[in-house]
N, C-alpha and C. Protein backbone atom coordinates (compact mmCIF):
# COMPACT_ATOMS: atom_id res chain seq x y z
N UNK A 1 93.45 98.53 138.43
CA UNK A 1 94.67 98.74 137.65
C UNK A 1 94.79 97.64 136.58
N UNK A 2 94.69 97.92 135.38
CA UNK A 2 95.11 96.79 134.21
C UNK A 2 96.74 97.17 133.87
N UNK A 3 97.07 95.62 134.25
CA UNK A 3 98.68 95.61 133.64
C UNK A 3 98.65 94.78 132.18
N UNK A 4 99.72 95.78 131.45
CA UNK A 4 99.42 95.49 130.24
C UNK A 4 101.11 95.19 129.69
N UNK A 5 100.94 94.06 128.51
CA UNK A 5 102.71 93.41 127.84
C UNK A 5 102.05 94.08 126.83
N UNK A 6 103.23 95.11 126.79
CA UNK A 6 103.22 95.76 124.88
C UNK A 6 104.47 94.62 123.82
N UNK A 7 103.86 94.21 122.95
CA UNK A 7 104.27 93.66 122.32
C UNK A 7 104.87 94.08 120.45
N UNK A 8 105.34 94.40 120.26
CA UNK A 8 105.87 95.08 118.93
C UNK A 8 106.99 95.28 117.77
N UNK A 9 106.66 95.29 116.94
CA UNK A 9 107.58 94.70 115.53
C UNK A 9 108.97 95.62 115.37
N UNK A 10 109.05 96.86 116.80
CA UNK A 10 111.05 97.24 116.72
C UNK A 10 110.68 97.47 118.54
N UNK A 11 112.18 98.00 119.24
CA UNK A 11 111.88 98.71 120.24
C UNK A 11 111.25 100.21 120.18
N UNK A 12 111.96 100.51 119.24
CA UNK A 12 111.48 101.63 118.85
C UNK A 12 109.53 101.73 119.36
N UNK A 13 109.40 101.32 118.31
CA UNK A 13 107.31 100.97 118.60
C UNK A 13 107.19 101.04 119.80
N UNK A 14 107.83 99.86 120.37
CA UNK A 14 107.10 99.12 122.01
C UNK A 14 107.76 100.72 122.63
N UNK A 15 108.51 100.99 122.97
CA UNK A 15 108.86 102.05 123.54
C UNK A 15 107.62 103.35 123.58
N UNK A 16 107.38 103.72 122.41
CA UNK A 16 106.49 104.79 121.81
C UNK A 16 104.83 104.48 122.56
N UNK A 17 104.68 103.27 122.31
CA UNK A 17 103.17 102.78 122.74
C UNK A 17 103.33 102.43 124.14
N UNK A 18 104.48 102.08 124.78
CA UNK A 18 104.41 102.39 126.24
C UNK A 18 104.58 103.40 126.83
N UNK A 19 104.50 104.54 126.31
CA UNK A 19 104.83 105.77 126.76
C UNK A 19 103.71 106.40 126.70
N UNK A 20 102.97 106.50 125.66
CA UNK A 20 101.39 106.15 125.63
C UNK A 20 100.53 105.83 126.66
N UNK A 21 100.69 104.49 126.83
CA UNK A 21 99.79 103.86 128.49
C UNK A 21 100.73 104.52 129.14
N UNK A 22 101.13 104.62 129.70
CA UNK A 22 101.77 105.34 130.86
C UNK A 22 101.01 106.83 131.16
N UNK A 23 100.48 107.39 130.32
CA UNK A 23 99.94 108.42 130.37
C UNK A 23 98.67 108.08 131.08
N UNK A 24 98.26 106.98 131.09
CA UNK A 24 96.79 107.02 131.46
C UNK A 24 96.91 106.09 133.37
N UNK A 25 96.74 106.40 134.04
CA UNK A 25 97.10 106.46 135.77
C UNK A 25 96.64 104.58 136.14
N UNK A 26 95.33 104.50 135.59
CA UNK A 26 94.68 103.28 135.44
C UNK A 26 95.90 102.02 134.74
N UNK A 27 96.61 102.44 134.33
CA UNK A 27 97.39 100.95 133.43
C UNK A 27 98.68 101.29 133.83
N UNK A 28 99.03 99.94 134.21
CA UNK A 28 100.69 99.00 134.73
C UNK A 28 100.93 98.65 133.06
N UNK A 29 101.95 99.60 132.97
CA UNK A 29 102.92 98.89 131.80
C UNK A 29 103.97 97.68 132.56
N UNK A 30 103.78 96.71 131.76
CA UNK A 30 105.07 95.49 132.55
C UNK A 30 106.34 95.48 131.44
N UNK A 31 107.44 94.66 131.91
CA UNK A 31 108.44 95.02 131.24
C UNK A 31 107.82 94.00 130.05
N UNK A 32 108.66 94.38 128.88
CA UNK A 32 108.88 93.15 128.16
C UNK A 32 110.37 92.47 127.94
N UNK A 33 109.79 90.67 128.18
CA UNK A 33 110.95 90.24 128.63
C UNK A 33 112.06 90.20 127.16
N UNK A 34 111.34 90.42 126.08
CA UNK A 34 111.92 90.55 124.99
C UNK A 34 112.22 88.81 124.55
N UNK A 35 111.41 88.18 124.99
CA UNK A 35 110.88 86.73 124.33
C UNK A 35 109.65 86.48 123.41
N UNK A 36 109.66 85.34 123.04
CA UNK A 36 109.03 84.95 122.34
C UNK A 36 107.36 84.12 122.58
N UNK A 37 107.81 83.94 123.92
CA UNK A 37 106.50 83.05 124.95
C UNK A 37 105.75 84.11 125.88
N UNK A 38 104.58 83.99 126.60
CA UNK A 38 103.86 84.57 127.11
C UNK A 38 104.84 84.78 128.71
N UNK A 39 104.61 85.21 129.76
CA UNK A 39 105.16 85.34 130.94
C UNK A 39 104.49 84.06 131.57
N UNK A 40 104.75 83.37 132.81
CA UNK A 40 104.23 82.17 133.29
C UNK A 40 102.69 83.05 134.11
N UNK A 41 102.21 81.78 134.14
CA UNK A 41 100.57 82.49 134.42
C UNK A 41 100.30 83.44 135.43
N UNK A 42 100.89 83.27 136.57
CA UNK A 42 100.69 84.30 137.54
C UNK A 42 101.41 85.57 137.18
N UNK A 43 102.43 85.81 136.22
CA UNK A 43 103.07 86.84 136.34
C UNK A 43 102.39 87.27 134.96
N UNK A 44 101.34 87.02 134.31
CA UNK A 44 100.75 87.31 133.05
C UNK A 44 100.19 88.76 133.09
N UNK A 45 99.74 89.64 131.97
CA UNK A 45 99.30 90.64 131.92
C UNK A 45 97.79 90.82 131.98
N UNK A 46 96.93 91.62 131.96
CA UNK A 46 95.38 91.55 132.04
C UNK A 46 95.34 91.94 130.75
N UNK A 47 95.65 92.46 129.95
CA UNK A 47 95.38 93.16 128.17
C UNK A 47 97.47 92.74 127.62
N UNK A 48 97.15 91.88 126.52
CA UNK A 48 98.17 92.42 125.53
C UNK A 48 98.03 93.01 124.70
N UNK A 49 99.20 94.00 124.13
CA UNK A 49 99.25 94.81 122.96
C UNK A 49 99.89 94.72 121.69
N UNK A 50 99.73 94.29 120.62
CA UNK A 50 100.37 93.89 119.62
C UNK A 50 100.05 94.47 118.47
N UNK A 51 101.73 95.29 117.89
CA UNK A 51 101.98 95.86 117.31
C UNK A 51 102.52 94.84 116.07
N UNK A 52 101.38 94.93 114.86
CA UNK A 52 102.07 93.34 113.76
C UNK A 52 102.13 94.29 112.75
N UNK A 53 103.49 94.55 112.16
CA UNK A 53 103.69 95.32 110.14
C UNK A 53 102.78 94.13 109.53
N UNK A 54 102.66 94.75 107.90
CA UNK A 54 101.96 93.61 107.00
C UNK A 54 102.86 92.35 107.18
N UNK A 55 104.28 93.14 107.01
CA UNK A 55 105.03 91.67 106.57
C UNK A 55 104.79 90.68 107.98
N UNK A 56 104.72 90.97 109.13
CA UNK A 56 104.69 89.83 110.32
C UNK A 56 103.47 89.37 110.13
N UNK A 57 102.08 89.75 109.74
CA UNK A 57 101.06 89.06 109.94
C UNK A 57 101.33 88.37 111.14
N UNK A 58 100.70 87.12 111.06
CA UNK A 58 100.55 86.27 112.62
C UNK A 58 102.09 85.51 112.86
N UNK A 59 102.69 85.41 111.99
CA UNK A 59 103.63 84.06 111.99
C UNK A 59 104.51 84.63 113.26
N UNK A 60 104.92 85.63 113.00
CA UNK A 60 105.95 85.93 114.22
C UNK A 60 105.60 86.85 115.60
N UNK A 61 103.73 86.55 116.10
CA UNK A 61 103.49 86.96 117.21
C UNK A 61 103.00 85.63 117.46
N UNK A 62 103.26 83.75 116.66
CA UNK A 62 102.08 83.33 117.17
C UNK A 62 101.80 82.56 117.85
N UNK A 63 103.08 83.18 119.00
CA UNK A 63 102.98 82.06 120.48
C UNK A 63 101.95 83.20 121.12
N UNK A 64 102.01 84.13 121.22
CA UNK A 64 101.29 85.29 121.49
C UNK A 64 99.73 85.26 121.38
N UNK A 65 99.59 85.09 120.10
CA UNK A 65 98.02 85.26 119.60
C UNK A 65 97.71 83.82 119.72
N UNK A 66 97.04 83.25 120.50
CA UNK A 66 96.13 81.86 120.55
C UNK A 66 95.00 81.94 121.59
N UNK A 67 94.28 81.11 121.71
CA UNK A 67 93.21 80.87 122.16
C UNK A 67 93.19 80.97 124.25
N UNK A 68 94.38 80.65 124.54
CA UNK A 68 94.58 80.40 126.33
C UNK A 68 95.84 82.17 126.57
N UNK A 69 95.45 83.36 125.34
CA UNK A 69 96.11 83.73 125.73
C UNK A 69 95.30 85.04 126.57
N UNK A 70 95.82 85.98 127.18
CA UNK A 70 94.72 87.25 127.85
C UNK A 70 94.23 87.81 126.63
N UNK A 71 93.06 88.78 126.81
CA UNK A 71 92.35 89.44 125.90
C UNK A 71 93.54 90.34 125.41
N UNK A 72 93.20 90.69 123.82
CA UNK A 72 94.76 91.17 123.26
C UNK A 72 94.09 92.13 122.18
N UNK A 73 94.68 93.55 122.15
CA UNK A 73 94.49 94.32 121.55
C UNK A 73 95.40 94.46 120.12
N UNK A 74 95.31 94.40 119.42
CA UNK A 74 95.77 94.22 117.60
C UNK A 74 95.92 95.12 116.92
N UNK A 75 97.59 95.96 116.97
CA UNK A 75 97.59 96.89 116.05
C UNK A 75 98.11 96.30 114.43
N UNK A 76 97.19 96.46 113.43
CA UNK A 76 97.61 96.04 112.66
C UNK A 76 96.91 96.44 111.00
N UNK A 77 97.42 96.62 109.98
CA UNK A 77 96.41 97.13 108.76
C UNK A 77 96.58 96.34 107.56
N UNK A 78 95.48 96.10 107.00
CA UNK A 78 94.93 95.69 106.12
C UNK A 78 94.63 94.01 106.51
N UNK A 79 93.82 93.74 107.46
CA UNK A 79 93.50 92.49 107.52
C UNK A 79 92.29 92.10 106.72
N UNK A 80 92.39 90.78 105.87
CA UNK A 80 91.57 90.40 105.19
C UNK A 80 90.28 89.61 105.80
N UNK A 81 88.82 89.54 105.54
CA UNK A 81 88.07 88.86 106.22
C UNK A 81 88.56 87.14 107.02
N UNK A 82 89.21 86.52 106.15
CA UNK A 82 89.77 85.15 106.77
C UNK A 82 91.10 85.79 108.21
N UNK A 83 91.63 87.09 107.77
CA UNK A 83 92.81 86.95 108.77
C UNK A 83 92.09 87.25 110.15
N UNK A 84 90.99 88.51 109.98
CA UNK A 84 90.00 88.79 110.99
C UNK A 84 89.41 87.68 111.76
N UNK A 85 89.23 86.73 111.34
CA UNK A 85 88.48 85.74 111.71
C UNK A 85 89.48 84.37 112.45
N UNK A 86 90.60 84.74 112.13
CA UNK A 86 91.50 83.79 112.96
C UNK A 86 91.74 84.63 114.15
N UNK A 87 91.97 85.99 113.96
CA UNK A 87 92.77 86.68 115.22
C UNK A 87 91.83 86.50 116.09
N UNK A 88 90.40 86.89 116.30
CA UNK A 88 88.80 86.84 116.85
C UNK A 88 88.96 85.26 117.38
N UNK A 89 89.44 84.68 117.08
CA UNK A 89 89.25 83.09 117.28
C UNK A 89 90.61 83.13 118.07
N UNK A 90 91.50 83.51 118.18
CA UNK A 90 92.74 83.10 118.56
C UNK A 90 92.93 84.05 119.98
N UNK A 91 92.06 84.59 120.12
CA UNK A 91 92.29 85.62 121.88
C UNK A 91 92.14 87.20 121.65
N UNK A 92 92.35 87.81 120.22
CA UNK A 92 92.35 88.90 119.75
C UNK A 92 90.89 89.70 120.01
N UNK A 93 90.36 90.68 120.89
CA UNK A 93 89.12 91.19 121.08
C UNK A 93 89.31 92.65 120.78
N UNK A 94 90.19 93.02 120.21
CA UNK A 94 90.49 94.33 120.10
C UNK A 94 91.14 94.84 118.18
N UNK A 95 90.73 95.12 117.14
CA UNK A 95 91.63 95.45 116.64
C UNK A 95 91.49 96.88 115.40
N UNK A 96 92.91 97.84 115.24
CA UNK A 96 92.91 98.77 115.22
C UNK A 96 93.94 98.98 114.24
N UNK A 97 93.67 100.00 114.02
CA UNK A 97 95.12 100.55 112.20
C UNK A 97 96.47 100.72 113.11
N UNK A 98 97.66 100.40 112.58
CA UNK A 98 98.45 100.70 113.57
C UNK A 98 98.47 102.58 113.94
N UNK A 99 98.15 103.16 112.86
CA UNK A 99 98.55 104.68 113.02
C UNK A 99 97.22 105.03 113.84
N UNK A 100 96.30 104.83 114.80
CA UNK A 100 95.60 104.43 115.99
C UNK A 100 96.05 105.26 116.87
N UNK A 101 95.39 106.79 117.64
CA UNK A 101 95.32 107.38 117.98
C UNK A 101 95.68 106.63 119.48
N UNK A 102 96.42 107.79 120.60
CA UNK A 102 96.59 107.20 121.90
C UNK A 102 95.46 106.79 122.17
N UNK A 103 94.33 107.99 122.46
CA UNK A 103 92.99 107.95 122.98
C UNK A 103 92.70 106.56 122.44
N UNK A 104 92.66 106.17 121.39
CA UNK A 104 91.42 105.44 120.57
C UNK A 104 92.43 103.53 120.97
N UNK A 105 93.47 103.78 121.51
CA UNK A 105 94.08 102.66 121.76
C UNK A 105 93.75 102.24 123.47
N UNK A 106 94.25 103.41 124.08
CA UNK A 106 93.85 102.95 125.18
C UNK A 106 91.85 102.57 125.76
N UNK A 107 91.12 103.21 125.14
CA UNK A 107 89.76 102.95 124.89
C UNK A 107 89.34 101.63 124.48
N UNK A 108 90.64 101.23 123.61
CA UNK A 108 90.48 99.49 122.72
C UNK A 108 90.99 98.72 124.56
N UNK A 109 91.39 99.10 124.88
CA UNK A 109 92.33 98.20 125.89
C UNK A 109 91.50 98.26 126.98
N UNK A 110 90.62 99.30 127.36
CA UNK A 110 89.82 99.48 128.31
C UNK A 110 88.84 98.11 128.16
N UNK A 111 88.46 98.58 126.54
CA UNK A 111 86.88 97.34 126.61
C UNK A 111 87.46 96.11 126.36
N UNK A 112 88.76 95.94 125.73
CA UNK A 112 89.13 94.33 125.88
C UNK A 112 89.16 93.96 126.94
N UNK A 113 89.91 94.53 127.99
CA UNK A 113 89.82 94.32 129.29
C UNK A 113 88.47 93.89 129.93
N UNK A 114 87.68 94.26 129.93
CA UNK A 114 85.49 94.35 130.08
C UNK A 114 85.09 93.30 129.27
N UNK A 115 85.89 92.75 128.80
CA UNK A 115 85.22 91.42 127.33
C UNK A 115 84.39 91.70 126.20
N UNK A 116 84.40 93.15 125.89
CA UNK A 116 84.32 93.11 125.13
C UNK A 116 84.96 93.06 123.30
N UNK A 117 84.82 93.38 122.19
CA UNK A 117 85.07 93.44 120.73
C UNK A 117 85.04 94.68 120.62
N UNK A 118 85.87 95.12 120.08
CA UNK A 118 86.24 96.31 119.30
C UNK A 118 86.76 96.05 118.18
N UNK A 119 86.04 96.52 116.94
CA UNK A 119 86.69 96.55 115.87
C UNK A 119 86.33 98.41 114.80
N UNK A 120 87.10 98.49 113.71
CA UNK A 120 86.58 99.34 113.47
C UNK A 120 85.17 99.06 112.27
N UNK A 121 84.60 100.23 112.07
CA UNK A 121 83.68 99.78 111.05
C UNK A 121 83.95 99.13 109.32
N UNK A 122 85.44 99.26 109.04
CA UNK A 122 86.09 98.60 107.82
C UNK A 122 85.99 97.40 108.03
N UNK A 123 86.28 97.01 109.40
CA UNK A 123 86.56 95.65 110.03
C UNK A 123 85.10 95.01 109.89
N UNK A 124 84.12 95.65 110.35
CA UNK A 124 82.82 95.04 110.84
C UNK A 124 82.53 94.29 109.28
N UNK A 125 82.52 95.37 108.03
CA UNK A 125 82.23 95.36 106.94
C UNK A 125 82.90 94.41 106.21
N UNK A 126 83.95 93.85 106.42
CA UNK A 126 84.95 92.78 106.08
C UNK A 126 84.33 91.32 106.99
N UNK A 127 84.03 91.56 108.09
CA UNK A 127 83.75 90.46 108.41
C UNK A 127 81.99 89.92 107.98
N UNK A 128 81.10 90.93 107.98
CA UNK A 128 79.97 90.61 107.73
C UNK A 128 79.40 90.37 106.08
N UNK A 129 78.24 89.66 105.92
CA UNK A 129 78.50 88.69 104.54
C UNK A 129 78.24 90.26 103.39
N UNK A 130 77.82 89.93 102.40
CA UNK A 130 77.26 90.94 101.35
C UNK A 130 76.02 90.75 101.51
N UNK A 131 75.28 91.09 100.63
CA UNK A 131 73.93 90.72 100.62
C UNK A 131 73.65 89.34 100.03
N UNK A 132 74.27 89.47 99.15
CA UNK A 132 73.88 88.19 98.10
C UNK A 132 74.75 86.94 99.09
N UNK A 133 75.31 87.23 100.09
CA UNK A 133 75.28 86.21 101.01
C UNK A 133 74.64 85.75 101.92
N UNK A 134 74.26 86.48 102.61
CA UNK A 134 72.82 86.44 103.34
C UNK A 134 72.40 85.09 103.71
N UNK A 135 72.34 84.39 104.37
CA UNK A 135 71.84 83.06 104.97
C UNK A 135 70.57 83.39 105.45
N UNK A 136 68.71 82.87 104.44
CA UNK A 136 68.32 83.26 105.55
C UNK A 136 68.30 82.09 106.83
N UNK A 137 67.04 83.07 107.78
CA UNK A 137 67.16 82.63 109.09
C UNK A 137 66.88 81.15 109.56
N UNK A 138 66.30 80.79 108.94
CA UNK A 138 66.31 79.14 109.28
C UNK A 138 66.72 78.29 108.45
N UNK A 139 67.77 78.57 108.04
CA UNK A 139 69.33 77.40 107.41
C UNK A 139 70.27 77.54 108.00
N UNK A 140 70.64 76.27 108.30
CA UNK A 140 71.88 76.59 108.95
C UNK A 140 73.39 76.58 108.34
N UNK A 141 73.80 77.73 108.33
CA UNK A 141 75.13 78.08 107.41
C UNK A 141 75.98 76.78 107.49
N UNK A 142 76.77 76.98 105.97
CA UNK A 142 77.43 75.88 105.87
C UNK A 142 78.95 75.54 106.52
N UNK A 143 79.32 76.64 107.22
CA UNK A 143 80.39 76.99 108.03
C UNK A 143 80.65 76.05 109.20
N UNK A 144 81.51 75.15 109.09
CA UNK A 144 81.63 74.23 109.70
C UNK A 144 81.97 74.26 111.43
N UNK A 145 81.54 73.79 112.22
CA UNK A 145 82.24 74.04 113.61
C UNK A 145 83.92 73.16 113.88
N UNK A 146 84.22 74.20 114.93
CA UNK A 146 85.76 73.62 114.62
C UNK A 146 86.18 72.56 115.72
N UNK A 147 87.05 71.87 115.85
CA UNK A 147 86.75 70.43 116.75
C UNK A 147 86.72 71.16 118.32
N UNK A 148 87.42 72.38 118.61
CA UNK A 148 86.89 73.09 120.32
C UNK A 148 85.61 73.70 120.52
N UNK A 149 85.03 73.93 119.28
CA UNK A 149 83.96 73.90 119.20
C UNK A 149 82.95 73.03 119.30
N UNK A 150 83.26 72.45 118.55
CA UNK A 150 82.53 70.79 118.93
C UNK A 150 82.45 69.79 120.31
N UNK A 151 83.72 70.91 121.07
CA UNK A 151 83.78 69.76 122.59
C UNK A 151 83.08 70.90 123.06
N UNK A 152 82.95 72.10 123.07
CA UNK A 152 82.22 72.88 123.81
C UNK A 152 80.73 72.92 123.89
N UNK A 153 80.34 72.45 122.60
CA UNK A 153 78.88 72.19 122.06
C UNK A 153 78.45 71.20 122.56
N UNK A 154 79.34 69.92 122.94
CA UNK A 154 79.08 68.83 123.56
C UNK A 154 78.60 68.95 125.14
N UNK A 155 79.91 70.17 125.58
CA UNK A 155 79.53 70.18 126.89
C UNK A 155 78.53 71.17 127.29
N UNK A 156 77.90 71.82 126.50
CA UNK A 156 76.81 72.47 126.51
C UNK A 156 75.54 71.55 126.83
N UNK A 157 75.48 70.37 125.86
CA UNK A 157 74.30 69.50 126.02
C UNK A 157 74.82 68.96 127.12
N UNK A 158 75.62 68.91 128.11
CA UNK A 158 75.54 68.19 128.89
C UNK A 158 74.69 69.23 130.36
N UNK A 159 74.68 70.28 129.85
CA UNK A 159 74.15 71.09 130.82
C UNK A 159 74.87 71.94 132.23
N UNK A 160 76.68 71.88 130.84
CA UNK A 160 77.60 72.35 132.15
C UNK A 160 77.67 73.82 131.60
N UNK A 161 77.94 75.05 132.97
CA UNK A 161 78.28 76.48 132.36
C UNK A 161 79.59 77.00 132.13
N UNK A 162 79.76 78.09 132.03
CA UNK A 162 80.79 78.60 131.07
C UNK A 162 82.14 78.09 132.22
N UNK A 163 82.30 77.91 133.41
CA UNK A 163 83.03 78.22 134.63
C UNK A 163 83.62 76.56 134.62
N UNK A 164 82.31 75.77 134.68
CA UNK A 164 82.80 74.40 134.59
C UNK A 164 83.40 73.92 132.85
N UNK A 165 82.80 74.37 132.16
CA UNK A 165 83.66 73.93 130.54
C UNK A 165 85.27 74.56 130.15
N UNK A 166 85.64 75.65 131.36
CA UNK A 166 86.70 76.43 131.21
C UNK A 166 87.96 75.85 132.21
N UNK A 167 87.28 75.15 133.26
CA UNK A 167 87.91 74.55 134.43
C UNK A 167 88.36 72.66 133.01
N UNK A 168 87.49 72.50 132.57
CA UNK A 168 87.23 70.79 131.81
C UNK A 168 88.59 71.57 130.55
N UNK A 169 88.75 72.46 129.89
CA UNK A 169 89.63 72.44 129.02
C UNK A 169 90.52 73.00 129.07
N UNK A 170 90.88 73.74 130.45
CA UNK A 170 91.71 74.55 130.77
C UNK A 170 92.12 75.72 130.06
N UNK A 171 90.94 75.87 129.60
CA UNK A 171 91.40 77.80 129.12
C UNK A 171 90.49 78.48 130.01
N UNK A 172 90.67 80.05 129.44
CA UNK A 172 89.74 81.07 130.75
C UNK A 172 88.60 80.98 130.21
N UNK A 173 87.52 81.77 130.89
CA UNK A 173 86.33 81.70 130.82
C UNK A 173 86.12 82.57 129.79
N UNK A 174 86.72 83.31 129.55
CA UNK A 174 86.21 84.71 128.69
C UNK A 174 86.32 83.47 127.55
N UNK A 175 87.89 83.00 126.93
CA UNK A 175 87.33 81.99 125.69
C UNK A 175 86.22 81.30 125.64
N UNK A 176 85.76 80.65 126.64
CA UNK A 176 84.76 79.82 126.30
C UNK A 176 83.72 80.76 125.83
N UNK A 177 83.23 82.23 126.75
CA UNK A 177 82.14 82.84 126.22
C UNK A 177 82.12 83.08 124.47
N UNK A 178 83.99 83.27 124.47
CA UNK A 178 83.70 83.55 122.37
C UNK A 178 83.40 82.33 121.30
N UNK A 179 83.66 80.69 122.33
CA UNK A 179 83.28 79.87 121.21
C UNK A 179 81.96 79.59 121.76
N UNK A 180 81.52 79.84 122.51
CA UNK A 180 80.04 79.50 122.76
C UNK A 180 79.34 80.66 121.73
N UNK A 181 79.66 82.17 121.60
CA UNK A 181 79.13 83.34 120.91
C UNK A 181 79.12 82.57 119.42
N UNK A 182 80.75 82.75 119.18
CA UNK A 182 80.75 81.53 117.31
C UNK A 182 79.96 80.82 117.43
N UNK A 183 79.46 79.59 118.59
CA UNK A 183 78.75 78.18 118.03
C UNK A 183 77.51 78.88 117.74
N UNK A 184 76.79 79.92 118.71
CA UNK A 184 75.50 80.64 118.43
C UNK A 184 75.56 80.96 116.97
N UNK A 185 76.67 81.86 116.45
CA UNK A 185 76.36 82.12 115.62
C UNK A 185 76.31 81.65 114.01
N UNK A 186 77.23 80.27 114.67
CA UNK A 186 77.42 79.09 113.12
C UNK A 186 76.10 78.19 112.87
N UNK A 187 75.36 78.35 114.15
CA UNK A 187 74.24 77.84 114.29
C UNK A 187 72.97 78.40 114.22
N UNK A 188 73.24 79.86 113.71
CA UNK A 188 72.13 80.82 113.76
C UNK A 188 70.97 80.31 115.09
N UNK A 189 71.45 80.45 116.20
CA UNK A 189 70.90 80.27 117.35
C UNK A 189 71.03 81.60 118.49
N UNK A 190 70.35 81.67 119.11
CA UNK A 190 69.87 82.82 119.90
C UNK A 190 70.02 82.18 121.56
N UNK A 191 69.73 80.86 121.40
CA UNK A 191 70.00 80.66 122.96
C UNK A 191 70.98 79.36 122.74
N UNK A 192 71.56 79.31 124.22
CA UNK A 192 72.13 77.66 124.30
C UNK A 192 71.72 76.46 123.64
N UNK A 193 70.06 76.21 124.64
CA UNK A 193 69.09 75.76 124.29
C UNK A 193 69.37 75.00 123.10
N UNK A 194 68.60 76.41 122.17
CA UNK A 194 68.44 76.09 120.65
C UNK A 194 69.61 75.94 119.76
N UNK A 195 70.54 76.35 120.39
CA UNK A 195 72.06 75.71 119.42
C UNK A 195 72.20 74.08 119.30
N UNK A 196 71.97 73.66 121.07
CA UNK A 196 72.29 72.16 121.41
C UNK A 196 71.17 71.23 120.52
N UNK A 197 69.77 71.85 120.36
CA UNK A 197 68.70 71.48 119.57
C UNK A 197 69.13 71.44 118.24
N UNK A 198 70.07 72.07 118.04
CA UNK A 198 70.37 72.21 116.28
C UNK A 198 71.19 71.03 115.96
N UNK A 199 72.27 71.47 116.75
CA UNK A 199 73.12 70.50 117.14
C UNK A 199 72.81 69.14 116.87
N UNK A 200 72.53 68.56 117.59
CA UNK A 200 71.57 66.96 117.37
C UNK A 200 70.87 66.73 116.06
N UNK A 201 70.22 67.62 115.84
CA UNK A 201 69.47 67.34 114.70
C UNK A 201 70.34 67.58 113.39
N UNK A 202 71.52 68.43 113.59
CA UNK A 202 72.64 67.92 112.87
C UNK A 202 73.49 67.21 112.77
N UNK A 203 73.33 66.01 113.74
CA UNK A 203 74.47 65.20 114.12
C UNK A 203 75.76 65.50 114.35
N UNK A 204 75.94 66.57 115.29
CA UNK A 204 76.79 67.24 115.63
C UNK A 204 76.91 66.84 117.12
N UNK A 205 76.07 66.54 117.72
CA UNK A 205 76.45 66.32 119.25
C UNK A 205 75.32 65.21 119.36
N UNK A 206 75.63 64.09 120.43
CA UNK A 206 74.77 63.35 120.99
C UNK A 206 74.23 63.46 122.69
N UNK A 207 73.18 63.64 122.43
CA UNK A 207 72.75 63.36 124.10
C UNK A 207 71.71 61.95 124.40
């Protein structure tokens, strides 16, 4: 059973999109407490749902959207490559047009739930470079790592796994798997290994 906090920009919405999950036998709609903060940890949801207009962008979900929060599904349109790239960074593994079919929402909520990314293909295309951006394969992009990144990269060379670096910073494990995925991929690296190897030789981490 995934219990899920619908989160959304009237009652109206939250009402509509919980009526929605409810249809599907598998998902606990929980109340919403109609605050501004997450529920305390044990009473937390397994998937949030967030319903953002243009005008809210992040500012007014963004105790909601951060990094220690559950995997969170994102109804929302016209995000620009930089906004994509904060929500992905901030707990967001899910995101979708708000006018987002039941089917195609609860399907987003299924695989956030599973750890995985869902985005649509506008999305993919927004986030991935052009051509004439193209990094090739052995430079390492100029995209800087960000300082939780940098403690995670650290504790990588130290030879700790995802369970112990999640227990050391106190977020869940699933985050750590997405800044370990980013460091792979700021590092055009394929394994741990060879990230922590880059690493060093960028003066980015010491062992």
């Amino acid at each position: 059973m995934t219990r899920i906090l619908v989160v959304a920009s009237s009652p109206i919405v939250r009402a509509g999109l919980e009526a929605i999950l409810r249809e599907d036998p598998g998902f606990t709609v929980l109340t919403n407490p109609g605050t501004s903060t997450l529920p305390a940890r044990n009473d937390r949801p397994d998937v949030l749902l967030i319903e953002m207009t243009t005008a809210d962008r992040f500012a007014r979900h963004s105790a909601f959207i951060r990094d220690d929060a559950p995997p969170t599904v994102l109804l929302a349109d016209h995000l620009g490559r930089a906004e994509l790239r904060r929500a992905l960074r901030s707990g967001v593994r899910a995101v979708l047009p708000r006018d987002a079919t039941g089917p195609e929402i609860m399907a987003a909520i299924e695989g956030a739930a599973a750890g995985l990314i869902v985005l649509s293909s506008e999305d993919m295309d927004a986030l991935l470079p052009a051509d004439a951006e193209v990094v090739p394969a052995d430079v390492i992009p100029g995209e800087a790592l960000s300082s939780r990144e940098l403690e995670v990269l650290a504790m990588l060379a130290e030879g700790l796994g995802n369970k112990d670096i999640a227990a050391r910073l106190k977020i869940s494990e699933h985050t750590v798997k997405f800044h370990v995925s980013s460091i792979l991929g700021k590092l055009r690296a394929t394994t741990r290994g060879e990230a922590v190897a880059r690493g060093v030789r960028e003066g980015l981490v010491v062992i």
